[in-house]
Protein backbone atom coordinates (compact mmCIF):
# COMPACT_ATOMS: atom_id res chain seq x y z
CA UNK A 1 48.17 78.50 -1.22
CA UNK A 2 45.75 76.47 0.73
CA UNK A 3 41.73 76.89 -0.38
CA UNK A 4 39.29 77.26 2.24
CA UNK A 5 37.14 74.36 3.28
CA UNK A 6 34.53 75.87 1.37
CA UNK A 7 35.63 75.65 -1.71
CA UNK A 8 36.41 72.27 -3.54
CA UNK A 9 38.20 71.53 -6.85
CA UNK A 10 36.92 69.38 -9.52
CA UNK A 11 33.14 68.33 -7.94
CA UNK A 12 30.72 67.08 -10.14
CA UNK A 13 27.93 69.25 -10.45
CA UNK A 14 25.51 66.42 -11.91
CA UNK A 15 24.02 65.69 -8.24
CA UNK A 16 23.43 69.14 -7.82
CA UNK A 17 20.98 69.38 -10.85
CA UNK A 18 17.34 67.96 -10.72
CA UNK A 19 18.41 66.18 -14.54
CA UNK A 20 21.07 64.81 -12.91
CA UNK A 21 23.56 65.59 -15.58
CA UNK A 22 26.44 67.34 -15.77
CA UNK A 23 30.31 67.78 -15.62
CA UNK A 24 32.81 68.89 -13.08
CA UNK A 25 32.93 71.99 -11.59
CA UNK A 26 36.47 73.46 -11.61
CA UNK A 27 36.04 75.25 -7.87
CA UNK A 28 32.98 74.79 -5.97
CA UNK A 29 32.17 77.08 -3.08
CA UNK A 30 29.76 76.91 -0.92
CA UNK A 31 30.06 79.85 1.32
CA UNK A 32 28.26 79.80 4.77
CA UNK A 33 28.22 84.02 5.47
CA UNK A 34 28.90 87.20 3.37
CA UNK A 35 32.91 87.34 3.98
CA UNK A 36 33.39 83.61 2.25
CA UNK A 37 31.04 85.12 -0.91
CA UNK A 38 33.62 87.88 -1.10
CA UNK A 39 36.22 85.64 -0.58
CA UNK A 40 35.70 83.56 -3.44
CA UNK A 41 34.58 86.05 -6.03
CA UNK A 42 38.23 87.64 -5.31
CA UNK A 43 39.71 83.94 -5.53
CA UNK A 44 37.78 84.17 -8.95
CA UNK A 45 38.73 87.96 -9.64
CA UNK A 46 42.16 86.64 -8.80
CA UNK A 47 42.42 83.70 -11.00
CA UNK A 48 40.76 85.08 -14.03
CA UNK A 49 37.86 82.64 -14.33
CA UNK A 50 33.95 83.43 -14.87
CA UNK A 51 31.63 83.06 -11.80
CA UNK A 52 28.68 81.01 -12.09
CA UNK A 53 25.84 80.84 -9.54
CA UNK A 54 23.85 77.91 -8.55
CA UNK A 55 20.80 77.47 -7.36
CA UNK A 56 18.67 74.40 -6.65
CA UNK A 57 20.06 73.88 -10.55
CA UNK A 58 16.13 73.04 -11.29
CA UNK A 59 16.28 75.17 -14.69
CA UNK A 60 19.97 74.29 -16.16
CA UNK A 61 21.58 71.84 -18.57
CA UNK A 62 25.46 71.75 -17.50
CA UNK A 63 28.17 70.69 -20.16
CA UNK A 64 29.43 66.59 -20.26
CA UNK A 65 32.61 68.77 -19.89
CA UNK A 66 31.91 71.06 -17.21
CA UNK A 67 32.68 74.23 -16.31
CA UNK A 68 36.32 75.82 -16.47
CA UNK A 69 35.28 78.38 -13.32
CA UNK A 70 34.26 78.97 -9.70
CA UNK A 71 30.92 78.17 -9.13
CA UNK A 72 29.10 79.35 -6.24
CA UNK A 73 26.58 77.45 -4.21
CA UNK A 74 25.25 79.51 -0.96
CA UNK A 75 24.91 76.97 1.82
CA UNK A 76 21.42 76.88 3.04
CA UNK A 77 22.16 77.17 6.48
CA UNK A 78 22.62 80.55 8.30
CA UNK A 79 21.86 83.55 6.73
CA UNK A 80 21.39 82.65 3.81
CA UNK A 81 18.63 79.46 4.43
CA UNK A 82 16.91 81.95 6.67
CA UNK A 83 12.81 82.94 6.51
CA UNK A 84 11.97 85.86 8.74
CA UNK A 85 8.05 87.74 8.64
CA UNK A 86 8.07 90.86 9.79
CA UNK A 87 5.22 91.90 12.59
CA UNK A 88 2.51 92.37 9.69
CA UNK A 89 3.47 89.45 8.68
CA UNK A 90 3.38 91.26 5.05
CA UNK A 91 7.28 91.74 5.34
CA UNK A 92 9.56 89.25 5.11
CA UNK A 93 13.47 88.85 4.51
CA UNK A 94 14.95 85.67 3.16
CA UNK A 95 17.74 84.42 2.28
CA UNK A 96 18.67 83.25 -1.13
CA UNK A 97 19.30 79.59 -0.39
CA UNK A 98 16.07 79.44 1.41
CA UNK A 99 14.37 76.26 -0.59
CA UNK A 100 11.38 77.86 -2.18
CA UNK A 101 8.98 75.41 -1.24
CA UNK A 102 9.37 76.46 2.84
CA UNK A 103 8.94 80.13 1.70
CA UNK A 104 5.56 79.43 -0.17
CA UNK A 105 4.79 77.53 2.64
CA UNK A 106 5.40 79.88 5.61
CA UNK A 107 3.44 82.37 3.50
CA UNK A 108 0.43 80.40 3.35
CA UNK A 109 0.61 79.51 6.98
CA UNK A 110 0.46 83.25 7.80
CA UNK A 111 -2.28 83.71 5.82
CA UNK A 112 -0.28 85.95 3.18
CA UNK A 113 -2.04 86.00 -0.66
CA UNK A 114 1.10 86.23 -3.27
CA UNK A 115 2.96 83.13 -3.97
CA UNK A 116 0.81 80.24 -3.76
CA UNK A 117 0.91 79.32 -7.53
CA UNK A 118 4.93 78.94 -6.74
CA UNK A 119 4.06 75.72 -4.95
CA UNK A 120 5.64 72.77 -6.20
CA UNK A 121 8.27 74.70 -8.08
CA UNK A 122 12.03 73.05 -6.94
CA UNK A 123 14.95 75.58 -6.31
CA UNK A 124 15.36 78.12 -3.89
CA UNK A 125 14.39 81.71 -3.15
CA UNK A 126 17.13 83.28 -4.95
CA UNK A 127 16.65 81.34 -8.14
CA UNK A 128 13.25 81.64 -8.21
CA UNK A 129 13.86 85.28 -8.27
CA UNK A 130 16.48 85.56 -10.71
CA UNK A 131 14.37 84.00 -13.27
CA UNK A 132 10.95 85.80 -12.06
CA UNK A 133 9.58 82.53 -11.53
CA UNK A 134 5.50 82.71 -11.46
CA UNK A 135 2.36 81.73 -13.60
CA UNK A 136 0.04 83.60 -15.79
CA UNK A 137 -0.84 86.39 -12.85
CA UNK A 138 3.20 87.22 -13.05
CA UNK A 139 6.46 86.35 -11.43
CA UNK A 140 7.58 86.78 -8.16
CA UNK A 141 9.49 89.90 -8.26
CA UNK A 142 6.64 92.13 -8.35
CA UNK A 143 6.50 91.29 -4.58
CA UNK A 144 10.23 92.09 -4.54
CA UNK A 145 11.21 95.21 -2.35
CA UNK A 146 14.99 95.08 -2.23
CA UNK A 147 17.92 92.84 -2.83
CA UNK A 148 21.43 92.63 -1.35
CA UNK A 149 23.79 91.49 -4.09
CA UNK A 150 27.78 90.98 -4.76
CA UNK A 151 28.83 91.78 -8.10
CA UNK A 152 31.45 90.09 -9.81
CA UNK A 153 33.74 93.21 -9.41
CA UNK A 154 33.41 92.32 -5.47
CA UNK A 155 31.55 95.31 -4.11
CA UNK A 156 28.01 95.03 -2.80
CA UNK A 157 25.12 96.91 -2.75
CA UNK A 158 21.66 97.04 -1.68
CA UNK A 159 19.38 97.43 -4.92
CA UNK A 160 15.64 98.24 -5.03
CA UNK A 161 12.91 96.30 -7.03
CA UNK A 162 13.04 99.07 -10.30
CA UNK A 163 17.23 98.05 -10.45
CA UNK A 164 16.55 94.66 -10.75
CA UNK A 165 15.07 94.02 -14.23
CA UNK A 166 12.36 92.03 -14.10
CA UNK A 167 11.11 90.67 -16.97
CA UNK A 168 9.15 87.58 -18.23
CA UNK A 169 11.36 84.49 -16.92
CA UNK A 170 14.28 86.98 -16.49
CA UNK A 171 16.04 89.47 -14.07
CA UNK A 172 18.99 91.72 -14.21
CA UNK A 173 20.06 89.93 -11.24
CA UNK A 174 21.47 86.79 -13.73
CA UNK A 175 24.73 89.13 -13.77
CA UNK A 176 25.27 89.07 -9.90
CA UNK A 177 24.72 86.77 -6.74
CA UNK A 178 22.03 87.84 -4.74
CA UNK A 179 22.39 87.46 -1.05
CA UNK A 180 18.63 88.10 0.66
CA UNK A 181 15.65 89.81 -0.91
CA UNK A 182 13.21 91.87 1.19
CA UNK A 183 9.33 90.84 0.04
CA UNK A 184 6.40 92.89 0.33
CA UNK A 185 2.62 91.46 0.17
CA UNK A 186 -0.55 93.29 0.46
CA UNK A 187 -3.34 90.72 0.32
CA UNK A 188 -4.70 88.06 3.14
CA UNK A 189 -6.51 85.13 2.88
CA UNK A 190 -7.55 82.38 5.05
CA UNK A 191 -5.11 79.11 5.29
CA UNK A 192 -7.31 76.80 4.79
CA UNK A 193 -8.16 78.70 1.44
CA UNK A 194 -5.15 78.99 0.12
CA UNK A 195 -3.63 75.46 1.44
CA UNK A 196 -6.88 74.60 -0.63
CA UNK A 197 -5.82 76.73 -3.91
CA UNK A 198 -2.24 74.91 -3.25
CA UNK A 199 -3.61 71.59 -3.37
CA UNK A 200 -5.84 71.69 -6.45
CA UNK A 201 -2.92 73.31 -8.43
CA UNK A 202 -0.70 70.23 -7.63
CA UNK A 203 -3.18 68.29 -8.82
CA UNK A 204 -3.24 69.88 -12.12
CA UNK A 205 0.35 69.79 -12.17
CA UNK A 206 0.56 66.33 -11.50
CA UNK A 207 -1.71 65.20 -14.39
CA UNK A 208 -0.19 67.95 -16.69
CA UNK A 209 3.70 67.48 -15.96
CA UNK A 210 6.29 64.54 -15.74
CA UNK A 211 7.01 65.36 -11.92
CA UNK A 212 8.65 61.60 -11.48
CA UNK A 213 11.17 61.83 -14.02
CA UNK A 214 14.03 63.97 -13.59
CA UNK A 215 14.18 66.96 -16.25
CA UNK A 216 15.00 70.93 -15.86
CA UNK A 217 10.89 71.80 -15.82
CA UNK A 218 10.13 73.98 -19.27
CA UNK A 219 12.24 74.33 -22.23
CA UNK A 220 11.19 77.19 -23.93
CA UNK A 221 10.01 80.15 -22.62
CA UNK A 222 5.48 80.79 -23.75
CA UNK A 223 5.69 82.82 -27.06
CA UNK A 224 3.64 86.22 -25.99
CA UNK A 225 0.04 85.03 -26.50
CA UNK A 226 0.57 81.60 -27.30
CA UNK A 227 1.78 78.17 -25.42
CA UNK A 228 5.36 76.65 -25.86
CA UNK A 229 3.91 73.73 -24.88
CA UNK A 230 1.22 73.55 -27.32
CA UNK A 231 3.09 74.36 -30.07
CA UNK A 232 5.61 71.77 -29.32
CA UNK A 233 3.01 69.16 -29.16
CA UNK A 234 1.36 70.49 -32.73
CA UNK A 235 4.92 70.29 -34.28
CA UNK A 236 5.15 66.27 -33.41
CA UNK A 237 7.49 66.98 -30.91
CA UNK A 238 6.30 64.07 -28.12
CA UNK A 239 7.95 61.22 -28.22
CA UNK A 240 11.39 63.07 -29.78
CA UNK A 241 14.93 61.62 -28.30
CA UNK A 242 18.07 61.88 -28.48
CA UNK A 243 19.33 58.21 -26.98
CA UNK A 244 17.81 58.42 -22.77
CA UNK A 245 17.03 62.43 -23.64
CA UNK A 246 13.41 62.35 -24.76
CA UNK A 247 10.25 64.61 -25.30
CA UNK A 248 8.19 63.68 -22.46
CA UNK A 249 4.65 62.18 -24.19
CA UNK A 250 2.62 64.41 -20.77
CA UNK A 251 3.96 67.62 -21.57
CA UNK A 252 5.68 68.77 -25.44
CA UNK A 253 7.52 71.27 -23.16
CA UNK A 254 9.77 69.00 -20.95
CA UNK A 255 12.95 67.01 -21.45
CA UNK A 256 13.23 63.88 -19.44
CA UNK A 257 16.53 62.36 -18.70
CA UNK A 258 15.14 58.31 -18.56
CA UNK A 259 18.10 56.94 -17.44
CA UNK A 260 21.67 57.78 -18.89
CA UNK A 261 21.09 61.13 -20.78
CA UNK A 262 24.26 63.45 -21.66
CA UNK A 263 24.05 67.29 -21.64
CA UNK A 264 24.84 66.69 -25.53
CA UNK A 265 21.79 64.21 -25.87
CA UNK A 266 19.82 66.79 -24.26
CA UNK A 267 21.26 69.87 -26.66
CA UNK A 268 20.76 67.75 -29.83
CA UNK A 269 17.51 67.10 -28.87
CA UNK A 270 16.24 70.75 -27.49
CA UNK A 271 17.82 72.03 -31.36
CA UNK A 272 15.76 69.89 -33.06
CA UNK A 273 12.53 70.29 -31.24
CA UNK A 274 12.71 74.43 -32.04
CA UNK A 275 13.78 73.62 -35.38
CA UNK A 276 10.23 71.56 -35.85
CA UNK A 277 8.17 74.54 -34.33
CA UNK A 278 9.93 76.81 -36.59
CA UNK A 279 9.05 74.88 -39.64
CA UNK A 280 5.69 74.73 -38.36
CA UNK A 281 4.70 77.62 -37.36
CA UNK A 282 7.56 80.31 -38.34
CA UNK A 283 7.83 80.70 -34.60
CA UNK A 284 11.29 81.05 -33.24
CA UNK A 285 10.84 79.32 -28.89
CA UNK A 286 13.51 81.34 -26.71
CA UNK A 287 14.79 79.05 -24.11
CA UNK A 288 13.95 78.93 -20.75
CA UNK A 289 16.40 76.32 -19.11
CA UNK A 290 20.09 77.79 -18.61
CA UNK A 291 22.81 76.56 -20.27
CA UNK A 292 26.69 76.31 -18.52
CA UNK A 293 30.13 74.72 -20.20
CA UNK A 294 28.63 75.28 -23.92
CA UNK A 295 30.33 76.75 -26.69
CA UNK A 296 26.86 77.64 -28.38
CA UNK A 297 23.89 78.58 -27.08
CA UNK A 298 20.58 77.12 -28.96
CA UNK A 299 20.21 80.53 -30.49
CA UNK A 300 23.49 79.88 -32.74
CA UNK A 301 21.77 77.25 -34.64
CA UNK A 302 19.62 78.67 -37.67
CA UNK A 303 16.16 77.88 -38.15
């Protein structure tokens, strides 16, 4: 039986990660409306494989091997790259491919108080919400009204923001494939302000982060009350690698790939820096950054 055009066999998935690692994809599709989604979580359903949905792959480590599965990637165009404000411009639909960066923007531009502190952050909409992306004031889905999902099963539903899970870098919505979220804000500001707010936290970011060097942002998720970060860096952790997979010497919390990493290198490497802060500090770091294609997750590994 002949595939549809959207969906590809054996496609690297490396180029579609910012670390620029990564294996082949088994199927790739990269469905343009609602009917090729459905389509190829039956072709899945069908074929007894797992379904894995990507993003803007900004937070994820894929496998030198791969992934033995159909792998969704919602084109950006259409429904599913579109930004829409409703008349109070305090409403807004978007779809989950939107890039993240023109949502923060159109927000600011319409004078809209909410996401600012998002700025900067790579991905789209829909991944930014799955992991409840945000900074110390909270993640994103607490401006989350609604959410049209698949699940793997193939039905669909509509699902308000107390059925989605939120939680600290985490959302119920990891076991489905979100289509369009409906956002609610309730505070103004002016622009300039807030274009203002944006450009002062870049700069913080850019002193504070290795933005020029591709990685997957964060490790490890912030212990409650303490800094991942910080207790990387008090464990010896800069400097760490693992062949081109090193602890970058800015920030104790990021991976860079320098030039030739593996997703092994990468692994080794992320085991052995929570190993060090567990010997430090008797603090166990949950990871942040996703892992696909792995036979163990970091958590399998004693400390």
């Amino acid at each position: 039986m002949a595939l549809p055009r959207y969906i590809r066999e054996n496609v690297s998935l490396a180029p579609f990660t910012s670390f620029g690692i990564g294996g082949q994809a088994r199927w790739l599709a990269e469905p343009a409306n609602r009917d090729d989604v459905l389509e190829a979580v039956g072709f899945a359903r069908e074929w007894g494989v797992q379904v894995y949905v990507l993003g803007g792959g900004s937070n994820l480590l894929v496998a030198d091997d791969g992934v033995d599965g159909m792998v969704v990637h919602l084109a950006p165009s259409g429904d599913f790259g579109r930004i829409e404000a409703g008349g109070d411009r305090l409403s807004w639909s978007v779809g989950a491919a939107a890039p993240l960066a023109a949502f923060v923007r159109e927000t600011i531009g319409a004078g809209v108080r909410g996401i600012e502190s998002l700025a900067g952050i790579p991905g789209t909409v829909g991944g930014a919400v799955t992991m409840n992306s945000g900074a110390a004031c909270g993640g994103i889905g607490r401006f989350v009204v609604a959410a049209e999902i698949v699940r793997f099963d193939g039905t669909t539903e509509t699902r308000g923001r107390d059925d989605l899970g939120f939680d600290y870098r985490t959302s119920a919505i990891e076991e489905m494939l979100a289509l369009r979220f409906d956002f609610r804000f309730t505070d103004r500001d002016d622009p300039f302000v807030l274009r203002d707010s944006v450009r002062r936290h870049r700069e913080r970011k850019r002193a504070s982060q290795p933005l020029t060097i591709p990685s997957a942002g964060c490790v490890f998720k912030n212990p409650a009350g303490d800094s991942a970060g910080s207790l990387l860096d008090e464990a010896g952790c800069k400097g760490m690698r693992e062949n081109d997979a090193v602890v970058s010497r800015v920030h104790a919390n990021f991976v860079v790939n320098q030039a030739n990493a593996t997703a092994a290198d990468v692994f080794r490497l992320v085991v052995r820096m929570r190993e060090m802060v567990w010997r430090r500090s008797g603090i166990v770091l949950e990871p942040e950054i996703r892992l696909w294609g792995f036979r163990e997750d970091f958590q399998h590994f004693p400390v």
